[in-house]
N, C-alpha and C. Protein backbone atom coordinates (compact mmCIF):
# COMPACT_ATOMS: atom_id res chain seq x y z
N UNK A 1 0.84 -1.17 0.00
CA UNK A 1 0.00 0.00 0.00
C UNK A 1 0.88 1.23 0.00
N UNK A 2 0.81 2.52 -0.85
CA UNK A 2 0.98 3.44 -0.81
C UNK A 2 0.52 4.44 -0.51
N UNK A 3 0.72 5.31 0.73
CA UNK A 3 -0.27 6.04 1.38
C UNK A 3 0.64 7.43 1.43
N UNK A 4 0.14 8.33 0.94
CA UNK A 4 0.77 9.64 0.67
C UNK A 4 0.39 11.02 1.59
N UNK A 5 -1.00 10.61 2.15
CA UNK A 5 -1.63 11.61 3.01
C UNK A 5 -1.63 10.55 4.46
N UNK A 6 -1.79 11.53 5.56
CA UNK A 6 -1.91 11.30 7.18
C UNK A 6 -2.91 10.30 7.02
N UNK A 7 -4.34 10.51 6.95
CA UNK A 7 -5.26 9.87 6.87
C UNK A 7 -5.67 8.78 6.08
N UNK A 8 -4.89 8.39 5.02
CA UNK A 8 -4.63 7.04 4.64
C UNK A 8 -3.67 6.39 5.79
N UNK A 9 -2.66 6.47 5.66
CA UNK A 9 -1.48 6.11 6.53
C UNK A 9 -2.23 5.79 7.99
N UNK A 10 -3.29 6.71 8.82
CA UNK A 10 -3.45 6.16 9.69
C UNK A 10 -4.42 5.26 9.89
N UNK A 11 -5.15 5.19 8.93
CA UNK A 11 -6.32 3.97 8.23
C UNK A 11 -5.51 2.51 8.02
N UNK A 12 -4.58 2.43 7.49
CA UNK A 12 -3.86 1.67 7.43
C UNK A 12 -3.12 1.03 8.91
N UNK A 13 -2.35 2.16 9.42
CA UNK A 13 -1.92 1.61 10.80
C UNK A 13 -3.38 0.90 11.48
N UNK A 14 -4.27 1.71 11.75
CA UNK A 14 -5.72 1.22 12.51
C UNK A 14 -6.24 -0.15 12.13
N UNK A 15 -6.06 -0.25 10.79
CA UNK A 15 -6.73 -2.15 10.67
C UNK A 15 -5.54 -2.87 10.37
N UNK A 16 -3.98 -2.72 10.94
CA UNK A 16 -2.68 -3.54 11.47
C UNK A 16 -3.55 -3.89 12.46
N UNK A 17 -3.26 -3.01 13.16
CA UNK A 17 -3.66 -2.77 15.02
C UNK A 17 -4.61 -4.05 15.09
N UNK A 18 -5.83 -3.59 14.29
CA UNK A 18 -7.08 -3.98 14.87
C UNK A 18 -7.10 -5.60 14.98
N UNK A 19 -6.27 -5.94 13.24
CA UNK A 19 -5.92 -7.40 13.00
C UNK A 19 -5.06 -8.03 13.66
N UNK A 20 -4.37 -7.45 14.20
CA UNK A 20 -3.23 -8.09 14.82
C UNK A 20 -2.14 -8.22 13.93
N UNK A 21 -1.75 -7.43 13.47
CA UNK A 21 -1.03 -7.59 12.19
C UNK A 21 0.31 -6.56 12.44
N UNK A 22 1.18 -6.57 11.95
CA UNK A 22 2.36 -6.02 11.68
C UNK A 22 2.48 -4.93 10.39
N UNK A 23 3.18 -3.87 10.42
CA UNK A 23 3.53 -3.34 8.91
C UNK A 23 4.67 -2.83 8.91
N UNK A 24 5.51 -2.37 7.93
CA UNK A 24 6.26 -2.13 7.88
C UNK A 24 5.99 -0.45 6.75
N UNK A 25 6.62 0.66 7.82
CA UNK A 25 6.00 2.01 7.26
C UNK A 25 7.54 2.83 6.75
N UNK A 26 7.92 3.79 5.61
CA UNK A 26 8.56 4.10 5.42
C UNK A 26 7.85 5.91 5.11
N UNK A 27 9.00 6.43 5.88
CA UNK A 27 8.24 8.17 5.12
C UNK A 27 8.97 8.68 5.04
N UNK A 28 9.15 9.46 3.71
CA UNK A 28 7.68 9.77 3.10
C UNK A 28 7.42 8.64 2.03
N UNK A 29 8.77 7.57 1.86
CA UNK A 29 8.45 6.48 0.53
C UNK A 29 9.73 5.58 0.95
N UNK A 30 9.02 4.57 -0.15
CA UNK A 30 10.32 3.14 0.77
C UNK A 30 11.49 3.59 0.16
N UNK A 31 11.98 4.68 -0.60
CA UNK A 31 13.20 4.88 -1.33
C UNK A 31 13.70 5.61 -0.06
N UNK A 32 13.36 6.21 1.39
CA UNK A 32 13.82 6.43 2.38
C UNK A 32 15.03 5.64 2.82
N UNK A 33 14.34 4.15 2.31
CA UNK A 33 14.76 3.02 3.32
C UNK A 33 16.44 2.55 2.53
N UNK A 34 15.99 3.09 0.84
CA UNK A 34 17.30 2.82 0.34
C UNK A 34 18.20 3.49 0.35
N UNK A 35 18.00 4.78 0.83
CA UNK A 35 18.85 5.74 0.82
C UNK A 35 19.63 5.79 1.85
N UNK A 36 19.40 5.08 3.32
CA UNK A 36 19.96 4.70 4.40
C UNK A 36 20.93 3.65 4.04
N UNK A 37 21.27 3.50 3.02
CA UNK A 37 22.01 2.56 2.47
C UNK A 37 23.56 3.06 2.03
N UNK A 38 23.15 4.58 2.13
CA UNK A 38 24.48 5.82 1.64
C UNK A 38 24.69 6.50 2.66
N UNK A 39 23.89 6.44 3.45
CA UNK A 39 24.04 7.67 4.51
C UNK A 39 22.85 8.01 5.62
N UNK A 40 23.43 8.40 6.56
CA UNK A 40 22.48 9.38 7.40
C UNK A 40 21.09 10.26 6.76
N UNK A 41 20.00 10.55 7.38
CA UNK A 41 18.80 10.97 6.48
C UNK A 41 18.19 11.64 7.52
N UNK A 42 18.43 13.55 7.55
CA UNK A 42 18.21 13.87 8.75
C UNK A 42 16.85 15.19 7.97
N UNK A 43 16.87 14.77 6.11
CA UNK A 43 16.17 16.19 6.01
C UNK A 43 14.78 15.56 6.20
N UNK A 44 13.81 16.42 5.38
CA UNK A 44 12.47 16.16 5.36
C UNK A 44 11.71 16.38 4.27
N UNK A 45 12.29 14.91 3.71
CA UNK A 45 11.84 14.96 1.85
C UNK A 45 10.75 14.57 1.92
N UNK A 46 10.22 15.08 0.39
CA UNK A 46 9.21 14.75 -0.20
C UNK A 46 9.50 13.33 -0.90
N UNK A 47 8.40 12.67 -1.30
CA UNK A 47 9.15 11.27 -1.71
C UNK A 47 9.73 11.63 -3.65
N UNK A 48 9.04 12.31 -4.42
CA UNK A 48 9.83 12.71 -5.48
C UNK A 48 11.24 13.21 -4.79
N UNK A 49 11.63 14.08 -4.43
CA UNK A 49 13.10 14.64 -3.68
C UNK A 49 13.83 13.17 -3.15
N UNK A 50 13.34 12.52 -2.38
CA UNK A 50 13.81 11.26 -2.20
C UNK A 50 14.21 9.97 -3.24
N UNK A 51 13.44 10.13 -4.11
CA UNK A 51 13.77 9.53 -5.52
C UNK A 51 14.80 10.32 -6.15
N UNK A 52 15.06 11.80 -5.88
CA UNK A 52 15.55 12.18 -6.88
C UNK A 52 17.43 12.33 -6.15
N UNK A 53 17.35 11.70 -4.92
CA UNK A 53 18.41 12.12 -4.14
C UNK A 53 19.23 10.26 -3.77
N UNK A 54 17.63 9.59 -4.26
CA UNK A 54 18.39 8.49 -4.78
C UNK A 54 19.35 8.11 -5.92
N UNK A 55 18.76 8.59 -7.03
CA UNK A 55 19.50 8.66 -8.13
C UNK A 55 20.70 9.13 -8.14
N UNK A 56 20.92 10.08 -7.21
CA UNK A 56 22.66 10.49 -6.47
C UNK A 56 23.47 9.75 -6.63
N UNK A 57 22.98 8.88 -5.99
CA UNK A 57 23.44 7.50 -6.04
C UNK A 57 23.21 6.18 -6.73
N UNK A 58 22.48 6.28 -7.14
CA UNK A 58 22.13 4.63 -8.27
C UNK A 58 21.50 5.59 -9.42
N UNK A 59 21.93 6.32 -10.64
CA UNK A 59 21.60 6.93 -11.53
C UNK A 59 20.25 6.15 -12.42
N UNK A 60 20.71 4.60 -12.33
CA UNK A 60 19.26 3.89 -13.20
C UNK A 60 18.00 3.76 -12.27
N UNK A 61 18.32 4.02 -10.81
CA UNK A 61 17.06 3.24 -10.41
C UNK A 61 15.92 3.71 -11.03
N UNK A 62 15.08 2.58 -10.74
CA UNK A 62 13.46 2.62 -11.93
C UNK A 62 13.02 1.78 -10.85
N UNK A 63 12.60 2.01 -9.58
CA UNK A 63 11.54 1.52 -8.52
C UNK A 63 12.04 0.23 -8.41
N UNK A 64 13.06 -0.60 -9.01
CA UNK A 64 13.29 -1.80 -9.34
C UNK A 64 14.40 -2.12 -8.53
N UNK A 65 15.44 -3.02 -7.96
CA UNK A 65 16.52 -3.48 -7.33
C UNK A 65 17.43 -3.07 -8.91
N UNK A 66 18.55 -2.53 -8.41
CA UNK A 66 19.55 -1.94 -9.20
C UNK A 66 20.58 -2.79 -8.83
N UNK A 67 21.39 -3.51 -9.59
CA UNK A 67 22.31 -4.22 -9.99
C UNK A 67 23.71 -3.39 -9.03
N UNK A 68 23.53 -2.22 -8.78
CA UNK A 68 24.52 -1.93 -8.46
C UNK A 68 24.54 -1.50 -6.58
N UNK A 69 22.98 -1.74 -6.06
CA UNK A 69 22.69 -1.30 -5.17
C UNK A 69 23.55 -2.14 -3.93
N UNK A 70 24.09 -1.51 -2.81
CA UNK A 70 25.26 -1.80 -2.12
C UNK A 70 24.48 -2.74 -0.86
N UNK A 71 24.00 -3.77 -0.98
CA UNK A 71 23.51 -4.50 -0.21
C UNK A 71 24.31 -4.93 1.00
N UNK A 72 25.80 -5.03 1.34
CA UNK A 72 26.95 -5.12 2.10
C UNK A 72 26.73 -3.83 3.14
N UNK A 73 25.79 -2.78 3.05
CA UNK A 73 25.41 -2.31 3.89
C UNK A 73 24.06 -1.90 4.91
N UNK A 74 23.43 -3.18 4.73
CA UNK A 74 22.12 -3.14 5.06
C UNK A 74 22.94 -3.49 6.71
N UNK A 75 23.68 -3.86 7.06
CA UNK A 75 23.75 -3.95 8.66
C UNK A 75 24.05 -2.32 9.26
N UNK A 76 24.85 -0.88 8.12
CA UNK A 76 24.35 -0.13 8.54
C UNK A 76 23.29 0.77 8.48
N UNK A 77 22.50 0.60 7.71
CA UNK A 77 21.41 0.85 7.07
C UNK A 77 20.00 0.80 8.44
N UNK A 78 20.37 -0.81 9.12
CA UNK A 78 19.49 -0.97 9.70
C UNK A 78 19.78 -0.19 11.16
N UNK A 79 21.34 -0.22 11.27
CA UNK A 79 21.36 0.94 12.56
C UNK A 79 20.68 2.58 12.04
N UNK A 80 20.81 3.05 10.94
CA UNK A 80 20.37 4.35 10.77
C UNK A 80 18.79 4.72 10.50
N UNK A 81 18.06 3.44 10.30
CA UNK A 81 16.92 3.43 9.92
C UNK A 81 16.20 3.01 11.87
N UNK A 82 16.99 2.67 12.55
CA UNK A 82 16.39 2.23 13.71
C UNK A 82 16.72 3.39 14.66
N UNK A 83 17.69 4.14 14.29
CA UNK A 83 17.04 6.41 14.75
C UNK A 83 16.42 6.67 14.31
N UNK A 84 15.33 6.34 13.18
CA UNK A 84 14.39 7.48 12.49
C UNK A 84 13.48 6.90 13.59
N UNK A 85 13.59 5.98 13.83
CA UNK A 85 12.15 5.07 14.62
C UNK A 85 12.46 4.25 15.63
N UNK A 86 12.40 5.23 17.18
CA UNK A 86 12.96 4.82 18.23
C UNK A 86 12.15 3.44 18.55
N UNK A 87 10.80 3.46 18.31
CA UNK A 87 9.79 2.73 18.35
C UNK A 87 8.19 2.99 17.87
N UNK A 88 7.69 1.92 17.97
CA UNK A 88 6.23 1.94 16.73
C UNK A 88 6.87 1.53 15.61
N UNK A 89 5.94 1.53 14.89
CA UNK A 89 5.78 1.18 13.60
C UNK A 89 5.57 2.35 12.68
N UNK A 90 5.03 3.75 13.19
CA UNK A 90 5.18 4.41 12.30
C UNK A 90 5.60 5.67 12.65
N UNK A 91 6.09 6.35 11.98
CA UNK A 91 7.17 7.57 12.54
C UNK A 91 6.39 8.88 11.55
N UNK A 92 7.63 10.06 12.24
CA UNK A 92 7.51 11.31 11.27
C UNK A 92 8.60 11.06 10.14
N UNK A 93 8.33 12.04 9.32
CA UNK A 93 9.36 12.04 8.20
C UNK A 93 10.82 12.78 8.38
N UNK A 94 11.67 12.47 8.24
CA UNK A 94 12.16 10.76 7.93
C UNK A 94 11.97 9.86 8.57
N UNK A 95 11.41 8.37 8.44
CA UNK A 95 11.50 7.44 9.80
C UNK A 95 11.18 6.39 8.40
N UNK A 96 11.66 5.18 9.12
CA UNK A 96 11.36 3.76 8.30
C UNK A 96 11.21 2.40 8.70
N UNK A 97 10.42 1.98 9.03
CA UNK A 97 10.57 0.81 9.76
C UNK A 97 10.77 -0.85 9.01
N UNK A 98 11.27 -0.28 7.40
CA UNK A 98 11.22 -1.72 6.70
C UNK A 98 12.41 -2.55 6.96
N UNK A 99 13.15 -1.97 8.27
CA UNK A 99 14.41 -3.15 9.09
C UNK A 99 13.85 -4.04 9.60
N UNK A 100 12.51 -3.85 10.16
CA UNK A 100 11.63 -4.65 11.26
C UNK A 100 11.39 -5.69 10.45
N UNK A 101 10.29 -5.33 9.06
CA UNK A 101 10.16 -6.34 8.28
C UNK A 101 11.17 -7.26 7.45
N UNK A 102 12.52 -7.09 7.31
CA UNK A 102 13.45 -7.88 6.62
C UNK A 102 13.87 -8.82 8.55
N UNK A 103 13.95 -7.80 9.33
CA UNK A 103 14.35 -9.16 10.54
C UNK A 103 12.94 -10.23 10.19
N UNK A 104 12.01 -9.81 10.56
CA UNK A 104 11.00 -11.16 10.46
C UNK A 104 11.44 -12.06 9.31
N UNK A 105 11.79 -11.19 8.18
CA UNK A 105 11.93 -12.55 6.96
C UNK A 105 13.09 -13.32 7.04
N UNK A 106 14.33 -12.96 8.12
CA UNK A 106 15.63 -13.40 8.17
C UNK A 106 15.13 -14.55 9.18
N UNK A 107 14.54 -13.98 10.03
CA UNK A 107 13.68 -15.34 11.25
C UNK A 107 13.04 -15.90 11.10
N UNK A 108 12.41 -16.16 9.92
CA UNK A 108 11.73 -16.96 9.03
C UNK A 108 11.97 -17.95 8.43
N UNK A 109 13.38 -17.28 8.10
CA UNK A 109 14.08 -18.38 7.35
C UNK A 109 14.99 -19.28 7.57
N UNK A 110 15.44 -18.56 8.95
CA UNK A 110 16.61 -19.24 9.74
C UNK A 110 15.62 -20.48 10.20
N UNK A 111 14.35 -19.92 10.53
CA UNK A 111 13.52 -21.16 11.66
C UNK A 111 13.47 -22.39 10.43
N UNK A 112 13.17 -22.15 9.33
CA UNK A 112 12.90 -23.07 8.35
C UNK A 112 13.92 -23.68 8.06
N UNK A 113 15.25 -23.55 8.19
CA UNK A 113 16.37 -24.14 7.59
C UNK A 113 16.43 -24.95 9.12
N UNK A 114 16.38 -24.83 10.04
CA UNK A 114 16.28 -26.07 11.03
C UNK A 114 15.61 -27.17 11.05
């Protein structure tokens, strides 16, 4: 789901909650989450500006995994993405919580390979 206004976004958090469910929230867009991948993220982008501050750095991205994207730093990625969002699930902008959701899929998988 892509939620661009408050009131989607908190429609969304509200039937997590209600279900018992988990999400994983990035703001203002999940290209937040890649950009913690280069650096510290202390402004307060818009998610075009965030796309466009991605490309800084990965000149092709197209919403797609980029061949060149530096995956060798998602262990610091997930320390810089876990200051935007001391806790909860959903933050102000900048904040990202899609570290939360890659641990569940790493514990997922570890449990399954046993």
């Amino acid at each position: 789901m892509t939620c661009h206004e408050g009131s989607c976004r908190d429609d969304a958090l509200h039937y997590v909650r209600r279900n018992e469910m988990d999400i994983a929230v990035s703001t203002p867009c999940f290209e937040l989450w890649l950009l913690l991948h280069f650096g510290d993220q202390h402004a307060y982008p818009t998610a075009k500006q965030a796309e466009r501050a991605l490309r800084r750095h990965l000149p092709g991205y197209a919403k797609k995994a980029a061949p060149d994207f530096p995956v060798e730093a998602h262990v610091i990625a997930v320390d810089r993405a876990r200051r935007t969002l001391p806790s909860g699930a959903s933050g102000d902008n900048p904040s990202t919580s899609v570290w939360r959701l890659l641990d569940v899929i790493t514990e997922t998988r570890r449990r399954a390979r046993r």
